[in-house]
PDB file of N, CA and C in Angstrom:
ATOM      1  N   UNK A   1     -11.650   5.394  -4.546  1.00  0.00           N
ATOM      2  CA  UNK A   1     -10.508   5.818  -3.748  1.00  0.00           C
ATOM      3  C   UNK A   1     -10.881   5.989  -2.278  1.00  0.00           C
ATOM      4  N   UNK A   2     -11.977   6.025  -2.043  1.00  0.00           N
ATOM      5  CA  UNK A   2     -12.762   6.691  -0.413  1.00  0.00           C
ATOM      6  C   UNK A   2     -12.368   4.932  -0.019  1.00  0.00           C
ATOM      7  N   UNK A   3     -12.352   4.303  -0.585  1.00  0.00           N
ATOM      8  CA  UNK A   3     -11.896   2.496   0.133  1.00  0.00           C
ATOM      9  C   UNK A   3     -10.687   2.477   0.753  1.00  0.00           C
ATOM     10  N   UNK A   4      -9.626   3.332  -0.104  1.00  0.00           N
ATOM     11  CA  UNK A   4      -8.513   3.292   0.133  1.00  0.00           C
ATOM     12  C   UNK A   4      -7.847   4.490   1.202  1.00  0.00           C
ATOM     13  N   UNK A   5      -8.705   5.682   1.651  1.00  0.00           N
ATOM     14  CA  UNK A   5      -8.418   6.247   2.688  1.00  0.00           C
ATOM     15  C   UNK A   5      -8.577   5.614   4.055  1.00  0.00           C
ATOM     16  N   UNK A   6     -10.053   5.214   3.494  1.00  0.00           N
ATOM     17  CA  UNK A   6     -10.542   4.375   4.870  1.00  0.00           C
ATOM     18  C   UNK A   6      -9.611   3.209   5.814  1.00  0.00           C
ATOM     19  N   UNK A   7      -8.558   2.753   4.525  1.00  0.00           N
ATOM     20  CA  UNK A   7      -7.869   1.303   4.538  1.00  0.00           C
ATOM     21  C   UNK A   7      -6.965   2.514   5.528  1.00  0.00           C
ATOM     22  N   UNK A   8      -6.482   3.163   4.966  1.00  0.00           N
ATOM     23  CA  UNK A   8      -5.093   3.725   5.600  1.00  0.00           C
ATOM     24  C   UNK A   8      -5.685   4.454   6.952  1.00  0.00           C
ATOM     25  N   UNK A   9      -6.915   5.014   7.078  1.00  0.00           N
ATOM     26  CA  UNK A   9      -7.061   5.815   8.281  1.00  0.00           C
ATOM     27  C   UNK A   9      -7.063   4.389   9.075  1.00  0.00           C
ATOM     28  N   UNK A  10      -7.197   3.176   8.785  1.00  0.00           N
ATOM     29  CA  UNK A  10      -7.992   1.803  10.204  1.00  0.00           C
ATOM     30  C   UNK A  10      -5.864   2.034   9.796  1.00  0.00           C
ATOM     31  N   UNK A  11      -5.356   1.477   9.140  1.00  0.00           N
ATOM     32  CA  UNK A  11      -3.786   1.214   9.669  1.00  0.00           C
ATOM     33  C   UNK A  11      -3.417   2.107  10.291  1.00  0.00           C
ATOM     34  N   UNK A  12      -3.430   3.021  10.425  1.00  0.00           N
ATOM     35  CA  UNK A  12      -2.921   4.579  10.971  1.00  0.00           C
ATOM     36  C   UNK A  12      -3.025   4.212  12.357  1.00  0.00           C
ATOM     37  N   UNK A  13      -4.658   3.811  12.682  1.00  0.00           N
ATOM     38  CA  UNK A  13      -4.969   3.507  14.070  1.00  0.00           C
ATOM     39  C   UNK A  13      -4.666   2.369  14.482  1.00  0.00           C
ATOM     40  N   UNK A  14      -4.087   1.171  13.857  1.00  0.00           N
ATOM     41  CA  UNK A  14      -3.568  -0.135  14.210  1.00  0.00           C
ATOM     42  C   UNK A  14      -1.951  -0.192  14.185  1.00  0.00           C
ATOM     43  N   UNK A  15      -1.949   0.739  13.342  1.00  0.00           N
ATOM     44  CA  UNK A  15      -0.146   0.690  13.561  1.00  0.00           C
ATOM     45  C   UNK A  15       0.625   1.873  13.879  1.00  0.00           C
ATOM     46  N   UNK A  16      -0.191   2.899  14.208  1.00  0.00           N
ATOM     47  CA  UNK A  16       0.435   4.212  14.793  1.00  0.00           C
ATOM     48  C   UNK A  16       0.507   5.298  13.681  1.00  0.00           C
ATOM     49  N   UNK A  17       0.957   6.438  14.098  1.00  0.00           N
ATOM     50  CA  UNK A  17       1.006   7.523  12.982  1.00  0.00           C
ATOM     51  C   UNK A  17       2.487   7.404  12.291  1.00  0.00           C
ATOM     52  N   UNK A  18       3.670   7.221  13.313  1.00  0.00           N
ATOM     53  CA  UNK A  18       4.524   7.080  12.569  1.00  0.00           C
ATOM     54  C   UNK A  18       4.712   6.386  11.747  1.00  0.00           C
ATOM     55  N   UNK A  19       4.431   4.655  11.993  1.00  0.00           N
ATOM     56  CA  UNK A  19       4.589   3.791  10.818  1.00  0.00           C
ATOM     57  C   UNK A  19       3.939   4.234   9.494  1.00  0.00           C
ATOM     58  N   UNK A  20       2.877   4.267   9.952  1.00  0.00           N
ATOM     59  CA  UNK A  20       1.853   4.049   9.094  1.00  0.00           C
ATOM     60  C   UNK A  20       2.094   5.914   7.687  1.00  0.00           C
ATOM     61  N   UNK A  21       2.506   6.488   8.283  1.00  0.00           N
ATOM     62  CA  UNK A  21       2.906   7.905   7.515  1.00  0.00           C
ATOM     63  C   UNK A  21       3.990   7.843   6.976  1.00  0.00           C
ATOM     64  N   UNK A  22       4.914   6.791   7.995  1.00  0.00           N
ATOM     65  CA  UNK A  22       6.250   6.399   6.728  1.00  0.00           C
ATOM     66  C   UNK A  22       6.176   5.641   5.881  1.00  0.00           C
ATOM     67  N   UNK A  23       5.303   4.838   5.929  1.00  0.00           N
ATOM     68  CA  UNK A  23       4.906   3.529   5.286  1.00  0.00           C
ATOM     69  C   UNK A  23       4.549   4.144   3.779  1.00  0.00           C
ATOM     70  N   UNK A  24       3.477   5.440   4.047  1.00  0.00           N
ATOM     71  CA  UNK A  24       2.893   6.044   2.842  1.00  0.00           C
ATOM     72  C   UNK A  24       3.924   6.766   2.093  1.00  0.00           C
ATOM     73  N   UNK A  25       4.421   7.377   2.421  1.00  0.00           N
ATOM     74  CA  UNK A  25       5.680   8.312   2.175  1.00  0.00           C
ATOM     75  C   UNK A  25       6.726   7.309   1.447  1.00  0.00           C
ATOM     76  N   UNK A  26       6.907   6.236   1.901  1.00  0.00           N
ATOM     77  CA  UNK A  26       8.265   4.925   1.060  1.00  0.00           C
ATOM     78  C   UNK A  26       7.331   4.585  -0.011  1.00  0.00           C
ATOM     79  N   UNK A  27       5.966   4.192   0.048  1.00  0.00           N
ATOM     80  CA  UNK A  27       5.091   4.043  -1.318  1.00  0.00           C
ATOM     81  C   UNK A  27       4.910   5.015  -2.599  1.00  0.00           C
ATOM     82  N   UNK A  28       5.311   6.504  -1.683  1.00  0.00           N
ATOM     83  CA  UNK A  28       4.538   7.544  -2.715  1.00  0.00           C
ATOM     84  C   UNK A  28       6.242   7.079  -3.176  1.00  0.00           C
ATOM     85  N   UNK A  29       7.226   7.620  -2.738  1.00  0.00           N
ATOM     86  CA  UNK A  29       9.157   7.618  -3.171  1.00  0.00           C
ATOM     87  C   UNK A  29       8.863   6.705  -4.494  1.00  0.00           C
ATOM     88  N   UNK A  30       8.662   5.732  -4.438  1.00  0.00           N
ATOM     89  CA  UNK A  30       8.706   4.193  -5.158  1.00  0.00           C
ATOM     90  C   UNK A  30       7.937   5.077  -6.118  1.00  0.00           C
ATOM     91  N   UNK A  31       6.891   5.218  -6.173  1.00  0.00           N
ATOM     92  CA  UNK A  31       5.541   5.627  -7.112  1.00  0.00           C
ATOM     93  C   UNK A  31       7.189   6.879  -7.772  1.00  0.00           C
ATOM     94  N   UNK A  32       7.317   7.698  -7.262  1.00  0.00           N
ATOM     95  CA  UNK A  32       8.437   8.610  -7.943  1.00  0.00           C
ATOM     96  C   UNK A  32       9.567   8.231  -8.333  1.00  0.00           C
ATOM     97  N   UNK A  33       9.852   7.153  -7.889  1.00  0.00           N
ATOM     98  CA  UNK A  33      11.113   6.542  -8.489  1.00  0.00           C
ATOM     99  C   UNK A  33      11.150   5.927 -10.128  1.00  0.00           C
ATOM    100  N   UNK A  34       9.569   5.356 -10.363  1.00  0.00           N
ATOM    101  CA  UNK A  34       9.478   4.931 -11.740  1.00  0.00           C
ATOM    102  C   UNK A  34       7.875   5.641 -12.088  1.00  0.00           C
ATOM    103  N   UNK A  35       8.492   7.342 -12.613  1.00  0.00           N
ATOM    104  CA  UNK A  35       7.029   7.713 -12.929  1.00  0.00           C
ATOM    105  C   UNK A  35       6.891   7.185 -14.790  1.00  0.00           C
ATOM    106  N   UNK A  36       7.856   6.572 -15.527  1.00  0.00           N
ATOM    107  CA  UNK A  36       7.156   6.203 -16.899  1.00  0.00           C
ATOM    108  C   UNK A  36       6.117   5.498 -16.597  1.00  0.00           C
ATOM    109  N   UNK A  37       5.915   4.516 -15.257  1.00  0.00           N
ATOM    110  CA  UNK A  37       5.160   3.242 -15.486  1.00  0.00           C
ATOM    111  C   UNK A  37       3.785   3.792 -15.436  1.00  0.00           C
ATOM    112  N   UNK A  38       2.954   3.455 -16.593  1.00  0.00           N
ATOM    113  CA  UNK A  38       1.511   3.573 -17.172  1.00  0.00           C
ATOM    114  C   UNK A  38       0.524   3.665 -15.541  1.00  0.00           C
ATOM    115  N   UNK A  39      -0.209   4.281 -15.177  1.00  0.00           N
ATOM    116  CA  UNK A  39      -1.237   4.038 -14.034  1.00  0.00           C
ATOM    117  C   UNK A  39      -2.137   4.061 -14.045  1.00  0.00           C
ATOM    118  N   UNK A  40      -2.955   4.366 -15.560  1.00  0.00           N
ATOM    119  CA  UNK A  40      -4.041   4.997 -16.334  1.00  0.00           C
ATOM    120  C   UNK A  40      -4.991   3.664 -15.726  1.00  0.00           C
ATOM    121  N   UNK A  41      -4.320   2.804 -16.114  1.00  0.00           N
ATOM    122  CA  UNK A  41      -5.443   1.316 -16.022  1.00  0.00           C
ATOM    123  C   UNK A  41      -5.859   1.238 -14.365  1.00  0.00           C
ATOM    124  N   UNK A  42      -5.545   1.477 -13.407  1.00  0.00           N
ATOM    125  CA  UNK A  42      -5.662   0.789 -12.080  1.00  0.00           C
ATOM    126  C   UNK A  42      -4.573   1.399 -11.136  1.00  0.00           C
ATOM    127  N   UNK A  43      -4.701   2.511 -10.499  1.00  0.00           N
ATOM    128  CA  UNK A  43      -4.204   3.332  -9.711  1.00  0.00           C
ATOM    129  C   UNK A  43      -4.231   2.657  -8.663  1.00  0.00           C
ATOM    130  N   UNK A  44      -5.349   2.245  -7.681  1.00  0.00           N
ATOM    131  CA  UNK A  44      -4.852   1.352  -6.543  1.00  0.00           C
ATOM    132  C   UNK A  44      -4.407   0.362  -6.779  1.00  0.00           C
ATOM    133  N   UNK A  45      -4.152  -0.217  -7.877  1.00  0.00           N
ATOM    134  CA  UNK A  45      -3.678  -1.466  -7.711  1.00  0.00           C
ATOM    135  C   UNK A  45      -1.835  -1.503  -7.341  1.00  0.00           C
ATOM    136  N   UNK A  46      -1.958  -0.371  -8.359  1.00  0.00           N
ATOM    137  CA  UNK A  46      -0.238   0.056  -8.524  1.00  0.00           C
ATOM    138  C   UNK A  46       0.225   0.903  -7.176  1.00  0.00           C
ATOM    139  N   UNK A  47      -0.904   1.559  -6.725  1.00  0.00           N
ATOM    140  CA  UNK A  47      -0.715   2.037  -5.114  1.00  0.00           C
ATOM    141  C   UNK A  47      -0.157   0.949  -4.318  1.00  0.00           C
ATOM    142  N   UNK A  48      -1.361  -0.261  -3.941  1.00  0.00           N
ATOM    143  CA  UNK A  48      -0.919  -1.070  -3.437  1.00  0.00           C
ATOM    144  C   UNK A  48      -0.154  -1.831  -3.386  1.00  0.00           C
ATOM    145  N   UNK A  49       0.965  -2.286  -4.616  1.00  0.00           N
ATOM    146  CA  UNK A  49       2.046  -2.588  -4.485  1.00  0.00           C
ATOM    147  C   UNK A  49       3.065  -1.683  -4.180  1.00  0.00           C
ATOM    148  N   UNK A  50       2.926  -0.489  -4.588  1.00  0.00           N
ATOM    149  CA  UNK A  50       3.956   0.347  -3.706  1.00  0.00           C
ATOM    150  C   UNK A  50       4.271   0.624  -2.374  1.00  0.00           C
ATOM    151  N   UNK A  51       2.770   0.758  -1.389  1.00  0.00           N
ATOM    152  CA  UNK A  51       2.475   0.344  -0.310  1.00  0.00           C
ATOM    153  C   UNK A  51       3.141  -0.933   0.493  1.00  0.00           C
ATOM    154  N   UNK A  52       3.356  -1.980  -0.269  1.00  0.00           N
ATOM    155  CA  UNK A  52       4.381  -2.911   0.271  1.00  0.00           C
ATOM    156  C   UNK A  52       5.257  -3.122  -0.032  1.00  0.00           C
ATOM    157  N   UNK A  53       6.087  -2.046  -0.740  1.00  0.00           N
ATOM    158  CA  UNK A  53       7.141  -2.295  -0.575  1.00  0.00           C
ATOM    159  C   UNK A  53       7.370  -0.715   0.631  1.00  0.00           C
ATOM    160  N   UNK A  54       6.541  -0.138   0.249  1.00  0.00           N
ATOM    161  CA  UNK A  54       6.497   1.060   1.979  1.00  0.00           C
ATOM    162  C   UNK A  54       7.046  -0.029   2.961  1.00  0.00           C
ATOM    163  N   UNK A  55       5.964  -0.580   3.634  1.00  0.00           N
ATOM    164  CA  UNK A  55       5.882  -1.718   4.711  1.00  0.00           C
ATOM    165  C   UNK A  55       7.076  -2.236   4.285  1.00  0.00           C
ATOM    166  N   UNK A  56       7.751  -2.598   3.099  1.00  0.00           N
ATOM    167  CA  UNK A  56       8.962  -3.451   3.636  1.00  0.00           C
ATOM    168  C   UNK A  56      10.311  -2.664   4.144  1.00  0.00           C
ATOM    169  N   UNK A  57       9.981  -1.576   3.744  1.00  0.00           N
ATOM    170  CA  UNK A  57      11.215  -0.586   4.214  1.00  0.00           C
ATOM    171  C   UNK A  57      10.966   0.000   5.494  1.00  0.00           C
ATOM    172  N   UNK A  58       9.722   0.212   6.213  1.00  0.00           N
ATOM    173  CA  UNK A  58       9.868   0.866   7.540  1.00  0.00           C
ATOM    174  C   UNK A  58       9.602  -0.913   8.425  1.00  0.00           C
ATOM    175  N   UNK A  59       9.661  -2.039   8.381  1.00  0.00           N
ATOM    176  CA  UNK A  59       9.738  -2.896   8.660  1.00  0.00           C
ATOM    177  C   UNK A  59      10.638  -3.963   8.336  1.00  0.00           C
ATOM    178  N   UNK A  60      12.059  -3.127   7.967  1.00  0.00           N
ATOM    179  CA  UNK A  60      13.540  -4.034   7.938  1.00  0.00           C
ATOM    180  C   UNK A  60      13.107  -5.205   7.027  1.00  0.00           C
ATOM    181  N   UNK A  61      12.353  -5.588   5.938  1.00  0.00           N
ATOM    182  CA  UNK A  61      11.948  -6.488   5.271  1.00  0.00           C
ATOM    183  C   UNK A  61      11.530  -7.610   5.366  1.00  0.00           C
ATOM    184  N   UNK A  62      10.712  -7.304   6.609  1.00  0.00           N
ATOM    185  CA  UNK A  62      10.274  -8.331   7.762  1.00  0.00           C
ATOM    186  C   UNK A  62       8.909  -8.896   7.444  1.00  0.00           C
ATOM    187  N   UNK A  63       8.311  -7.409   7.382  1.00  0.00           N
ATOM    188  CA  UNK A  63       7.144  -7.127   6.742  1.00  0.00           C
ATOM    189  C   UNK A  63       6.293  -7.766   7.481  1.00  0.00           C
ATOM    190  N   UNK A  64       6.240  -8.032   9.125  1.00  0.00           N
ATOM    191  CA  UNK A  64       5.715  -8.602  10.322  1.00  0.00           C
ATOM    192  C   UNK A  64       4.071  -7.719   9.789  1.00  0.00           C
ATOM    193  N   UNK A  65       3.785  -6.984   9.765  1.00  0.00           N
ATOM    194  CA  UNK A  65       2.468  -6.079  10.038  1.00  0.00           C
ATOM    195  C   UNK A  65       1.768  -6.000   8.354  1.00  0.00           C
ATOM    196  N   UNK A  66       2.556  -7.018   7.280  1.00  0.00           N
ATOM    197  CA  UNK A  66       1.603  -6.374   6.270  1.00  0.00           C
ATOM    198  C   UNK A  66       0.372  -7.762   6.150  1.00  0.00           C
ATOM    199  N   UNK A  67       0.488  -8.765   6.649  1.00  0.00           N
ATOM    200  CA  UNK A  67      -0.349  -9.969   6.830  1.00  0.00           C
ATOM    201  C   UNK A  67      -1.779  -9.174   7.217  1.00  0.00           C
ATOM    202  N   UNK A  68      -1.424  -7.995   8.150  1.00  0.00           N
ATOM    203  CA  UNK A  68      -2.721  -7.486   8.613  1.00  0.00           C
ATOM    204  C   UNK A  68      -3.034  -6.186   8.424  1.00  0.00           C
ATOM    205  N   UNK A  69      -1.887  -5.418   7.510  1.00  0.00           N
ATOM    206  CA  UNK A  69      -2.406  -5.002   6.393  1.00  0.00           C
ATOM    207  C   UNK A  69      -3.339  -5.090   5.251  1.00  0.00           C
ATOM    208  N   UNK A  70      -2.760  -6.556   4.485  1.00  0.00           N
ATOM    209  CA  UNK A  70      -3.436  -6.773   3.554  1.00  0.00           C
ATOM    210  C   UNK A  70      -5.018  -7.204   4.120  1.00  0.00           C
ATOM    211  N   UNK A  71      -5.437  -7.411   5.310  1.00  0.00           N
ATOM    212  CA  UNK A  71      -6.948  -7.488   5.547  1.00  0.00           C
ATOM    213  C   UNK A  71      -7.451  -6.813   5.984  1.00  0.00           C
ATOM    214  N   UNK A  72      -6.864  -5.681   6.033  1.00  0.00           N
ATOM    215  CA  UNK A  72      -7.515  -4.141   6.419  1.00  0.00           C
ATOM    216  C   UNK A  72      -7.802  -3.839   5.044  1.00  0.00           C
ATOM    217  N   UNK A  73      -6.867  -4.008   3.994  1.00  0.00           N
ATOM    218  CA  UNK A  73      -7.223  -3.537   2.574  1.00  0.00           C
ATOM    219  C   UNK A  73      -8.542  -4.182   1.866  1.00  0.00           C
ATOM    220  N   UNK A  74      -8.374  -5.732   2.200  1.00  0.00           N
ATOM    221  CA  UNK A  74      -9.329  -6.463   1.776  1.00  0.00           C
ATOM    222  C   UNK A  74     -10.538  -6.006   2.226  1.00  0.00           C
ATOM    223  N   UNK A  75     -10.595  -6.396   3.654  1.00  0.00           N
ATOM    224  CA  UNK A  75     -12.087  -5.671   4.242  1.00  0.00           C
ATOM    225  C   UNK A  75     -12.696  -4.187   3.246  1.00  0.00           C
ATOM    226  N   UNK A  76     -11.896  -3.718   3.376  1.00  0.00           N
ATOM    227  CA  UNK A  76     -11.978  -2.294   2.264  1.00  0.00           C
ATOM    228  C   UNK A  76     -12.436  -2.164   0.780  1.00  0.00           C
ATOM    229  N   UNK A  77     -12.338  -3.845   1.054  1.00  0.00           N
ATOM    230  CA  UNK A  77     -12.801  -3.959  -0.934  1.00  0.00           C
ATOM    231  C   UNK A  77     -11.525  -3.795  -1.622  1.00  0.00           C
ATOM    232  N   UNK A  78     -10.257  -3.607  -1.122  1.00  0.00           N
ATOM    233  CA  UNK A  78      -8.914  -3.801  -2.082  1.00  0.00           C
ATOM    234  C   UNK A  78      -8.285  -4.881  -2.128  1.00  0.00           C
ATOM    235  N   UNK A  79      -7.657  -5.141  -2.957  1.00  0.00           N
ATOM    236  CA  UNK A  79      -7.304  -6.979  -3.027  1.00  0.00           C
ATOM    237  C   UNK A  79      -5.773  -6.798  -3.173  1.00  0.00           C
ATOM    238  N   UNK A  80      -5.185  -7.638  -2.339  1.00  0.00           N
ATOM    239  CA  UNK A  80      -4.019  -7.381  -2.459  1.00  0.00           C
ATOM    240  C   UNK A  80      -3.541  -8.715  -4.065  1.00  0.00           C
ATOM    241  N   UNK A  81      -4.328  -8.839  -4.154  1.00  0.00           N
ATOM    242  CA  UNK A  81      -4.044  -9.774  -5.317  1.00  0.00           C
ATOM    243  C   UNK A  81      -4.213  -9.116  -6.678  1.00  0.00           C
ATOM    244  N   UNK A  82      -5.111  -8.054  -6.521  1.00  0.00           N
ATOM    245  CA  UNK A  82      -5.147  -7.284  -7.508  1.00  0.00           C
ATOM    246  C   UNK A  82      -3.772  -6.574  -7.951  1.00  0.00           C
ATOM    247  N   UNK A  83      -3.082  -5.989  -6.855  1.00  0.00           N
ATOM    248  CA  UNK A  83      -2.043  -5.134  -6.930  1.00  0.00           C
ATOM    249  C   UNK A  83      -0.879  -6.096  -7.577  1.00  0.00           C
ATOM    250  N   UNK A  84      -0.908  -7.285  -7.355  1.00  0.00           N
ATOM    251  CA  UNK A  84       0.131  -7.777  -7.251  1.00  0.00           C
ATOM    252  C   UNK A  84       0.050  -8.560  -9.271  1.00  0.00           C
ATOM    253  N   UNK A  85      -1.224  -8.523  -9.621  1.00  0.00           N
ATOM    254  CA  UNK A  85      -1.657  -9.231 -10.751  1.00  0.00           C
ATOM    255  C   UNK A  85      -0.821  -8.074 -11.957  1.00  0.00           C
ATOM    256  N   UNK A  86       0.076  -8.460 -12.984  1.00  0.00           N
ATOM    257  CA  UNK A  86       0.223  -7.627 -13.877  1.00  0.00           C
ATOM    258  C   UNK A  86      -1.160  -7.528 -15.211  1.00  0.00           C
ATOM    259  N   UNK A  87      -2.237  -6.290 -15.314  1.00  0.00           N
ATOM    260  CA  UNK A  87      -3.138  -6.354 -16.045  1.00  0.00           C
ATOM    261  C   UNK A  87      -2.649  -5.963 -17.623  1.00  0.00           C
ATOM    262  N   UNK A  88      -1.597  -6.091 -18.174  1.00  0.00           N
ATOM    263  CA  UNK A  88      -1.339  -5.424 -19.296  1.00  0.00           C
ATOM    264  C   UNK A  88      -1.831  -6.707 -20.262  1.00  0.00           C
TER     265      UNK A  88
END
């Protein structure tokens, strides 16, 4: 998980506090919107798709800034391919 602070403290500083705190805040909503869904297996993974759909809501579904998102995550050792892979 220390990969995944790190990811968000470098966006914080590349995309500001506001985005980047609303961004988290529309991810955690989502994460509360469907708490049945299982997370046991892979917590960042399921983070990180919530995370973009964050980015697509404080970015009008533009989603201009998650291209360099997702290589802030990567650099970090998170894969945005992971998030996006269903592991069941």
């Amino acid at each position: 998980m220390w990969s995944l602070g790190e990811a968000l403290w470098e966006m914080r500083n590349k995309f500001g506090r506001e985005f980047t705190d609303q961004m988290v805040r529309y991810a955690l909503q989502a994460m509360n919107d469907n708490p049945a869904k299982d997370t046991r297996g892979d917590l960042d993974s399921y983070f990180l798709a919530m995370l973009k759909i964050g980015d697509s809501v404080m970015d009008d579904n533009v989603m201009s800034r998650w291209p360099t998102a997702a290589g802030i995550l990567e650099k970090n050792g998170l894969s945005e391919e992971a998030a996006t892979t269903d592991k069941k």
